[in-house]
N, C-alpha and C. Protein backbone atom coordinates (compact mmCIF):
# COMPACT_ATOMS: atom_id res chain seq x y z
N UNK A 1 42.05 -8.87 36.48
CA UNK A 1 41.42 -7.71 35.88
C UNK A 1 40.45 -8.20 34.79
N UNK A 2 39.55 -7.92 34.83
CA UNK A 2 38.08 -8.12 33.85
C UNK A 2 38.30 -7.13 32.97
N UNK A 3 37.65 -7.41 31.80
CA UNK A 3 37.44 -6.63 30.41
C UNK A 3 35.75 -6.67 30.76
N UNK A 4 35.48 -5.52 30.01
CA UNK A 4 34.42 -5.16 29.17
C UNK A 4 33.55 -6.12 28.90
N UNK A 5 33.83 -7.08 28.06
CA UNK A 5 33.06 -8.00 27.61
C UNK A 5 32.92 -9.06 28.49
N UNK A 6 33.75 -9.34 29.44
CA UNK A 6 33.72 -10.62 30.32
C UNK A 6 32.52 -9.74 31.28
N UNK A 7 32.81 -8.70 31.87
CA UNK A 7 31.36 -7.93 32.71
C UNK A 7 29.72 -7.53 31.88
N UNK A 8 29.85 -7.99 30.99
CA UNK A 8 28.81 -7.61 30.19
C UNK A 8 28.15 -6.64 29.59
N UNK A 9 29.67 -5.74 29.49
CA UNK A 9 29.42 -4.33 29.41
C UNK A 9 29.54 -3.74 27.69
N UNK A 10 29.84 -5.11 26.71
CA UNK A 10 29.58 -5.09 25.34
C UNK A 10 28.87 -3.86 24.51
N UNK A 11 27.41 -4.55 25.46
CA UNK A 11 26.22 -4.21 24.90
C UNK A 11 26.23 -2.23 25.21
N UNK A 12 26.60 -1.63 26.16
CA UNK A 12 27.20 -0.68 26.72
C UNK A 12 27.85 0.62 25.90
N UNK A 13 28.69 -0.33 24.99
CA UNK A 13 29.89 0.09 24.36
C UNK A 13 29.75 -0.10 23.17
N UNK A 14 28.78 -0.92 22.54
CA UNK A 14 28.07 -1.14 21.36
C UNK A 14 27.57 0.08 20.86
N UNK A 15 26.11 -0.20 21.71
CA UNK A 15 24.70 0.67 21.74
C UNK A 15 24.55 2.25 20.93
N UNK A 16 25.85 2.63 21.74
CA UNK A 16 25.70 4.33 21.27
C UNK A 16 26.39 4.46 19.16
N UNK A 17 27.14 3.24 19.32
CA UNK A 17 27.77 3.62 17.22
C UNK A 17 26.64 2.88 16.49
N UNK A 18 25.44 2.00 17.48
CA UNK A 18 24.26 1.63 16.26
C UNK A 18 23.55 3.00 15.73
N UNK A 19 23.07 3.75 16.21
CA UNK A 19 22.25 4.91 15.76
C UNK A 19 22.84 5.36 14.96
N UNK A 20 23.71 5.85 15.07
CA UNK A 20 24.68 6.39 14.06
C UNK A 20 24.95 5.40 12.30
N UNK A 21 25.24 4.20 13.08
CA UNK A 21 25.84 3.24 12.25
C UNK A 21 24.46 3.50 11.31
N UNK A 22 23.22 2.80 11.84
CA UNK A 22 21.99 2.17 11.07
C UNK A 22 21.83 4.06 10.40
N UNK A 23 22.13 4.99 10.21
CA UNK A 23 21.74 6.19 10.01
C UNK A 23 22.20 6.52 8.62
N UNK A 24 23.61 6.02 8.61
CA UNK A 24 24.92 6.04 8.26
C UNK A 24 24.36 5.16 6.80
N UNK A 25 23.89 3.62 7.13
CA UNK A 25 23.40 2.92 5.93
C UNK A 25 22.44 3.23 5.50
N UNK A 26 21.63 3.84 5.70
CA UNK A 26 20.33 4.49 5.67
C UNK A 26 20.66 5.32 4.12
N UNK A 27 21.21 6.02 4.86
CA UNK A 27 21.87 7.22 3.67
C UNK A 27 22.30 6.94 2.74
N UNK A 28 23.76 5.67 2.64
CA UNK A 28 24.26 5.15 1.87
C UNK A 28 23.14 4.20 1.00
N UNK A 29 22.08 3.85 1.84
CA UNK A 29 21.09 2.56 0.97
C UNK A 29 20.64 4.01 -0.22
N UNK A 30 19.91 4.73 0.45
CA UNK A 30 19.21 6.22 -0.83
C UNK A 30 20.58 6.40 -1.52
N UNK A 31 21.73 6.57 -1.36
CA UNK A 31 22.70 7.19 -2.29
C UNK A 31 22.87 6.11 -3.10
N UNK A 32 22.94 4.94 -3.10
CA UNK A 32 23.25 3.79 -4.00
C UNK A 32 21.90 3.81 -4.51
N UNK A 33 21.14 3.59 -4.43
CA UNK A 33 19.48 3.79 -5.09
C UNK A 33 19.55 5.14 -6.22
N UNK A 34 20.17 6.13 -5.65
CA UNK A 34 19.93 7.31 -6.95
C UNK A 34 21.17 7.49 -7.98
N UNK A 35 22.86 6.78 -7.19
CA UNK A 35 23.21 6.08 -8.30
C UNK A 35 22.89 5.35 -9.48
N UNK A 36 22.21 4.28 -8.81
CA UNK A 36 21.83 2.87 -10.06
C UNK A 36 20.97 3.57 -10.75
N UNK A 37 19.69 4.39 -10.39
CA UNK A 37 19.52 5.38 -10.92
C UNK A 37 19.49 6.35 -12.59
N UNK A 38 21.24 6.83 -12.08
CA UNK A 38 21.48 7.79 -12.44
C UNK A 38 22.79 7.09 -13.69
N UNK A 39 23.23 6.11 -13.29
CA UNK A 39 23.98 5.02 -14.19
C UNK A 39 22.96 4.54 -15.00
N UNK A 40 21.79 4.22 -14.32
CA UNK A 40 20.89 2.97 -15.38
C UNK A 40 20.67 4.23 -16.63
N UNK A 41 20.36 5.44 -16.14
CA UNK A 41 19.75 6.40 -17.65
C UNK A 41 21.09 6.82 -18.59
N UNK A 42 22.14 6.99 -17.62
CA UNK A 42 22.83 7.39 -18.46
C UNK A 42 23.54 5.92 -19.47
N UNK A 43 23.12 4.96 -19.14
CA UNK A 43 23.45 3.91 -19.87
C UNK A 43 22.11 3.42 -21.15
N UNK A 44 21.30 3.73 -20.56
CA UNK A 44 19.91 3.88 -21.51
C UNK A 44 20.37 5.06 -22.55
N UNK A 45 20.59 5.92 -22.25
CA UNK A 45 20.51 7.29 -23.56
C UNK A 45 21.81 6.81 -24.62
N UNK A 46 23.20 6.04 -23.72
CA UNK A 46 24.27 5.56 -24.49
C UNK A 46 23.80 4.51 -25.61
N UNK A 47 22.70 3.28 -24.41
CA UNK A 47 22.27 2.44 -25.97
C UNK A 47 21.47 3.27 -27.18
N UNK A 48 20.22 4.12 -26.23
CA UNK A 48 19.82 4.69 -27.79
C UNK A 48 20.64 5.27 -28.82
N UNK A 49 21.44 6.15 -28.05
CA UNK A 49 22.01 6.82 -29.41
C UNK A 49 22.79 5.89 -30.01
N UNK A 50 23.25 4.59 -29.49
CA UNK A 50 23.83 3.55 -30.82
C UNK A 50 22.87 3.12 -31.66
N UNK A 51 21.69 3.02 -31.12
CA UNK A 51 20.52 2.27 -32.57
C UNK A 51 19.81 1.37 -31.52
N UNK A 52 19.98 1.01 -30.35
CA UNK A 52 19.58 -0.70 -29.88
C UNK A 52 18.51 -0.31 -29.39
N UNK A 53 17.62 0.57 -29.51
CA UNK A 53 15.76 0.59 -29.58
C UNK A 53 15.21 -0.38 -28.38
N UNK A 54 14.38 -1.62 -28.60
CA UNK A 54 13.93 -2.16 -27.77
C UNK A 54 14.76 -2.80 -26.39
N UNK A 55 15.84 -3.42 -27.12
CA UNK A 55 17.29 -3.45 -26.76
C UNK A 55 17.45 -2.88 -25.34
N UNK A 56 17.84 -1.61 -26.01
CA UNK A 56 18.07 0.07 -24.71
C UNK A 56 16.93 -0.07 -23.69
N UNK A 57 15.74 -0.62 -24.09
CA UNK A 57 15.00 -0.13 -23.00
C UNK A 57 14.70 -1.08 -22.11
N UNK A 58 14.55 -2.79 -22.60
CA UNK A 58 15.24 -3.72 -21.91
C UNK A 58 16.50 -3.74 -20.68
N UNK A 59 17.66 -3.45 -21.59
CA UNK A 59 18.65 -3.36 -20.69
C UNK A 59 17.83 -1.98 -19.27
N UNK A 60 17.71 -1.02 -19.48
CA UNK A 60 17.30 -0.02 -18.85
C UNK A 60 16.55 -0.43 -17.43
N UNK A 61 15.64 -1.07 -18.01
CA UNK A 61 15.15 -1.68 -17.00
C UNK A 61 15.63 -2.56 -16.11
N UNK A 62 16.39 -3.51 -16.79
CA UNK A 62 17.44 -4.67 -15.65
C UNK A 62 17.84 -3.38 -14.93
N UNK A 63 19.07 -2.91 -15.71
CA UNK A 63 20.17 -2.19 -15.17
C UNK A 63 19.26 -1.03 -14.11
N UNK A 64 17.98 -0.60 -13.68
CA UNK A 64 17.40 0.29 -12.85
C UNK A 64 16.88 -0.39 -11.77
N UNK A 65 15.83 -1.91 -12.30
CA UNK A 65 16.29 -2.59 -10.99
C UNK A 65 17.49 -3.46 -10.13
N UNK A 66 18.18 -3.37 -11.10
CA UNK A 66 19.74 -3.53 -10.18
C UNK A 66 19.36 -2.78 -9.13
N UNK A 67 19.49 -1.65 -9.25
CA UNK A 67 20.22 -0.16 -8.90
C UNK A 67 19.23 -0.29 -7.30
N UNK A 68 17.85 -0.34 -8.19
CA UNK A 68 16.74 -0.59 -6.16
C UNK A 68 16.85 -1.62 -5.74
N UNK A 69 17.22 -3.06 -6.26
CA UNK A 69 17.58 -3.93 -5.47
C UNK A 69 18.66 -3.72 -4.61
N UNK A 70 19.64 -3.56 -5.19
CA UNK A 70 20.90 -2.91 -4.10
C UNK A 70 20.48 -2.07 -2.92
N UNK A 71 20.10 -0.92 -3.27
CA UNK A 71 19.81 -0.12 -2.13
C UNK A 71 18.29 -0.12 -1.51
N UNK A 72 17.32 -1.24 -1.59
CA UNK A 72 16.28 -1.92 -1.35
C UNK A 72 17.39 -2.96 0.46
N UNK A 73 18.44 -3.54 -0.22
CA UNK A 73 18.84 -4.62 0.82
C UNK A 73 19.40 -3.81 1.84
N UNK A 74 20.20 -2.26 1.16
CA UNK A 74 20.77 -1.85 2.43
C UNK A 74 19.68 -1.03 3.21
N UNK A 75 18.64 -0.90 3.29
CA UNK A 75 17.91 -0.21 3.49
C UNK A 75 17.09 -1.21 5.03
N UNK A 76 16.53 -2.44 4.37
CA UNK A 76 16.42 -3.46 5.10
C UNK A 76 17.47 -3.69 6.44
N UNK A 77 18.84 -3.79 5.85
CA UNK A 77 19.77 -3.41 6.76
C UNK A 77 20.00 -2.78 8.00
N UNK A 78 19.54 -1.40 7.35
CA UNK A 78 19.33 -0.34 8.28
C UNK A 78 18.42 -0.20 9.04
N UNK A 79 17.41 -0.57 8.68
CA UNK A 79 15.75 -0.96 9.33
C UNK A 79 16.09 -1.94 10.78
N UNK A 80 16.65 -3.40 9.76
CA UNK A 80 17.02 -4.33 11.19
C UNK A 80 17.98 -3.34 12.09
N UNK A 81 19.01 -2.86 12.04
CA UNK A 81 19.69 -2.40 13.47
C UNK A 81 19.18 -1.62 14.02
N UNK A 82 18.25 -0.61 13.13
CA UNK A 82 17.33 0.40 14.34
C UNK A 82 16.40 -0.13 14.71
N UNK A 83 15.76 -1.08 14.48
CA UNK A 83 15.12 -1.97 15.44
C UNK A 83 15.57 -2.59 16.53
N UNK A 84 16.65 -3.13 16.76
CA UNK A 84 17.31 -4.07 17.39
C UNK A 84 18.10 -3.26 18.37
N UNK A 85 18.55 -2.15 18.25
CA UNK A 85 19.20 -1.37 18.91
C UNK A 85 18.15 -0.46 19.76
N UNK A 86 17.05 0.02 19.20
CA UNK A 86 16.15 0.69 20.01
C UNK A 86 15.42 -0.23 21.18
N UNK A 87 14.68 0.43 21.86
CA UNK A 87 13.90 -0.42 22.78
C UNK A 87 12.67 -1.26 22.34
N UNK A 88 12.59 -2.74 22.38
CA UNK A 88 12.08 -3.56 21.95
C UNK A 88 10.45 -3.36 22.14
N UNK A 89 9.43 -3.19 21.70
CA UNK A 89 8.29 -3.19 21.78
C UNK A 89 7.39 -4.28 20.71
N UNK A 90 5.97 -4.77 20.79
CA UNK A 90 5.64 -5.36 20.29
C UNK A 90 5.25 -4.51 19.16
N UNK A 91 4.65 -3.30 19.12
CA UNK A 91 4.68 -2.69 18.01
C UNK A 91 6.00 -2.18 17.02
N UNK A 92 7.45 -2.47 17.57
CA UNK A 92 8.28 -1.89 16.54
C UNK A 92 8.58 -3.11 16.15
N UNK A 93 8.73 -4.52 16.63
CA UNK A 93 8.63 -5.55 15.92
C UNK A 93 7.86 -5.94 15.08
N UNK A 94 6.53 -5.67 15.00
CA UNK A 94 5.76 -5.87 13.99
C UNK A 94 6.03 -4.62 13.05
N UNK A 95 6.26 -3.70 13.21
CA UNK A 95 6.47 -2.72 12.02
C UNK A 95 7.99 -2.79 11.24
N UNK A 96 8.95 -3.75 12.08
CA UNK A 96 9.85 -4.20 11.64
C UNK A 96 9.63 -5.37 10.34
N UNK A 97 9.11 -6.23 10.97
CA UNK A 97 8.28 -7.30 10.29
C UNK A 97 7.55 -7.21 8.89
N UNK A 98 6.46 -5.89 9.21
CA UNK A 98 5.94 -5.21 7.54
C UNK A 98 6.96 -4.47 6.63
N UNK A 99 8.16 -3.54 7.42
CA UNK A 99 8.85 -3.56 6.62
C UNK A 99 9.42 -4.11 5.79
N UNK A 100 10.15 -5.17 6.54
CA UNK A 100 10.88 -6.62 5.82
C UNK A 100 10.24 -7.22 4.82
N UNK A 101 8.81 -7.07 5.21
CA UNK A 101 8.22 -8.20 4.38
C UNK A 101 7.93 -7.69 3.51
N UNK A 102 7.29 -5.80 3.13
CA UNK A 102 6.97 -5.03 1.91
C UNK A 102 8.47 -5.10 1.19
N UNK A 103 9.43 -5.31 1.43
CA UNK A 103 10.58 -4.76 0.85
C UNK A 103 11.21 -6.00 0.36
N UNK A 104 10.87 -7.28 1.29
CA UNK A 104 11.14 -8.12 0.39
C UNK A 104 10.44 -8.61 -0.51
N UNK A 105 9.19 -8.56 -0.76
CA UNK A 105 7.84 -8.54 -1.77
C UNK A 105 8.91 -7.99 -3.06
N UNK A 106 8.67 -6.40 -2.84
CA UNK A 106 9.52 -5.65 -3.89
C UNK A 106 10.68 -6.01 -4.70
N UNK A 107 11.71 -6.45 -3.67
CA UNK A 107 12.83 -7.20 -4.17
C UNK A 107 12.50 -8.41 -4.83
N UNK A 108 11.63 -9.49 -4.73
CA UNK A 108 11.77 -10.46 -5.23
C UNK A 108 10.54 -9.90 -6.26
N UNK A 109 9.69 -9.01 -6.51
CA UNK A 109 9.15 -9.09 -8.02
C UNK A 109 10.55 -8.23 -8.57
N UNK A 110 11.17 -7.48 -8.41
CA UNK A 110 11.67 -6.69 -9.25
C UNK A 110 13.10 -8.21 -9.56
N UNK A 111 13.32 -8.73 -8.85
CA UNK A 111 14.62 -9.51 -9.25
C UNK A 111 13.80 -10.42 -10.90
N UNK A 112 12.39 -10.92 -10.04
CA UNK A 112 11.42 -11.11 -11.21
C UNK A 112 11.34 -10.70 -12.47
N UNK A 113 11.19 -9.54 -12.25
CA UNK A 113 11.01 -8.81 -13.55
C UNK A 113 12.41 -8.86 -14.67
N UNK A 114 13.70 -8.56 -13.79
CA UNK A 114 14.83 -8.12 -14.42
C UNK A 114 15.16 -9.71 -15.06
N UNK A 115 15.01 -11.02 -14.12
CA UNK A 115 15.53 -12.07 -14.88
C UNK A 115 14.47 -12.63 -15.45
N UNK A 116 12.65 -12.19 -16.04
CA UNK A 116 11.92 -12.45 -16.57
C UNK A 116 11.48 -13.60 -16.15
N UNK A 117 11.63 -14.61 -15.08
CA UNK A 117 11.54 -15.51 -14.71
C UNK A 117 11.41 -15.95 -13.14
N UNK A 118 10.99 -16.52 -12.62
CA UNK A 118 10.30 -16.76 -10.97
C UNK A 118 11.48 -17.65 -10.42
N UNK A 119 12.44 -17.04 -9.51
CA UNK A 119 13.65 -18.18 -8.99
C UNK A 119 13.46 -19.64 -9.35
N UNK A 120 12.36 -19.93 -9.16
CA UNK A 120 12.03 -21.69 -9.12
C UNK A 120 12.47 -22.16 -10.28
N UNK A 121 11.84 -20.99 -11.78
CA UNK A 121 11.58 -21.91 -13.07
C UNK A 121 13.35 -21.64 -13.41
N UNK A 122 14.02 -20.62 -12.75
CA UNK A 122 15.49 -20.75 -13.01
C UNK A 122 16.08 -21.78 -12.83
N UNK A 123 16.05 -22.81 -11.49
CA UNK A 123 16.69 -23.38 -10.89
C UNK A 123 16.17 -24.53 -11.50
N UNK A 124 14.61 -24.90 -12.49
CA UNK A 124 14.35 -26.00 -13.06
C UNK A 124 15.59 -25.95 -14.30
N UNK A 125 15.93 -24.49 -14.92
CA UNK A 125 15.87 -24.92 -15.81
C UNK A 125 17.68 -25.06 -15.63
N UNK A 126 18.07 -24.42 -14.81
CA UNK A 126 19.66 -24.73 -14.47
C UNK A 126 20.04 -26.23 -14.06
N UNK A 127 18.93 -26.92 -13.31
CA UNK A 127 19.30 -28.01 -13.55
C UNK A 127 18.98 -29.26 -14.25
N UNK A 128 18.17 -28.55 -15.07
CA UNK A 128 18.13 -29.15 -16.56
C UNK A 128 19.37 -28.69 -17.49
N UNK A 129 19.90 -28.01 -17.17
CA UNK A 129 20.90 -28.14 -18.30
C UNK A 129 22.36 -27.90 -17.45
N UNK A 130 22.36 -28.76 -15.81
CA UNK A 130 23.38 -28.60 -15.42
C UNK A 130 24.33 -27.77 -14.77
N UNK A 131 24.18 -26.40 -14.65
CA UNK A 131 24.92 -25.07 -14.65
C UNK A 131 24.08 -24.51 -13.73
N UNK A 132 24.33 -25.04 -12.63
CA UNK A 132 23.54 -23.95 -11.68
C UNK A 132 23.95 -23.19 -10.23
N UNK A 133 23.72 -21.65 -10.55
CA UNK A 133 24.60 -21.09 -9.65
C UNK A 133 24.94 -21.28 -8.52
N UNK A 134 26.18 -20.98 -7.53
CA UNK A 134 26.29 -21.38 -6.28
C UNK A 134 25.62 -20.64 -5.64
């Protein structure tokens, strides 16, 4: 007796929970996006009203691009399986492709911005002084 997967019938039995699935993160990527959001201000109005001025608006900013980096990756996420799951064309691969690539643009200035610094000059300076992340 054959299974499923030994007949090649995987892909079959897959197919129909991607739409759903990639739909599913879709949603969750925007709901984590208007979280970080909705945490980053309400953590901004907490520093002002202690006094921390430039401080508050610093943090504000990390703590908001947190919030789109996070739901920037699941979003990407979601992008790759509805690509991959739909029917392959040369045009949804390339519009797969600009996606990826506008979104990872985004992600890596905003990671930019929040650690004030360009991955590279991190990793000079982590291993200049030893301590550098895994």
């Amino acid at each position: 007796m054959s299974t499923a997967i030994e007949r090649g019938e995987l892909a079959s039995l897959v197919a129909p929970l991607m739409e759903p699935l990639a739909s599913a993160l879709e949603a969750f990527g925007v709901a984590v996006t208007i979280i970080g959001v909705i945490v980053a201000t309400v953590r901004y109005v907490r520093d002002l009203a202690a006094g921390l001025g430039d401080l508050a608006y610093d943090r504000y900013r990390a703590n908001l691009g947190r919030g789109i980096l996070l739901g920037l990756e699941l979003l990407i996420g979601a992008d790759i399986i509805a690509t991959i799951t739909s029917p392959l064309t040369w045009e949804s691969v390339g519009l797969l492709g600009l996606i990826v690539l506008i979104r990872t643009f985004l992600s890596f200035s905003l990671e930019a911005e929040i650690e004030g610094e360009w991955p590279w000059q991190r990793q000079q300076r982590n291993r200049g002084s030893g301590s550098e992340r895994p």
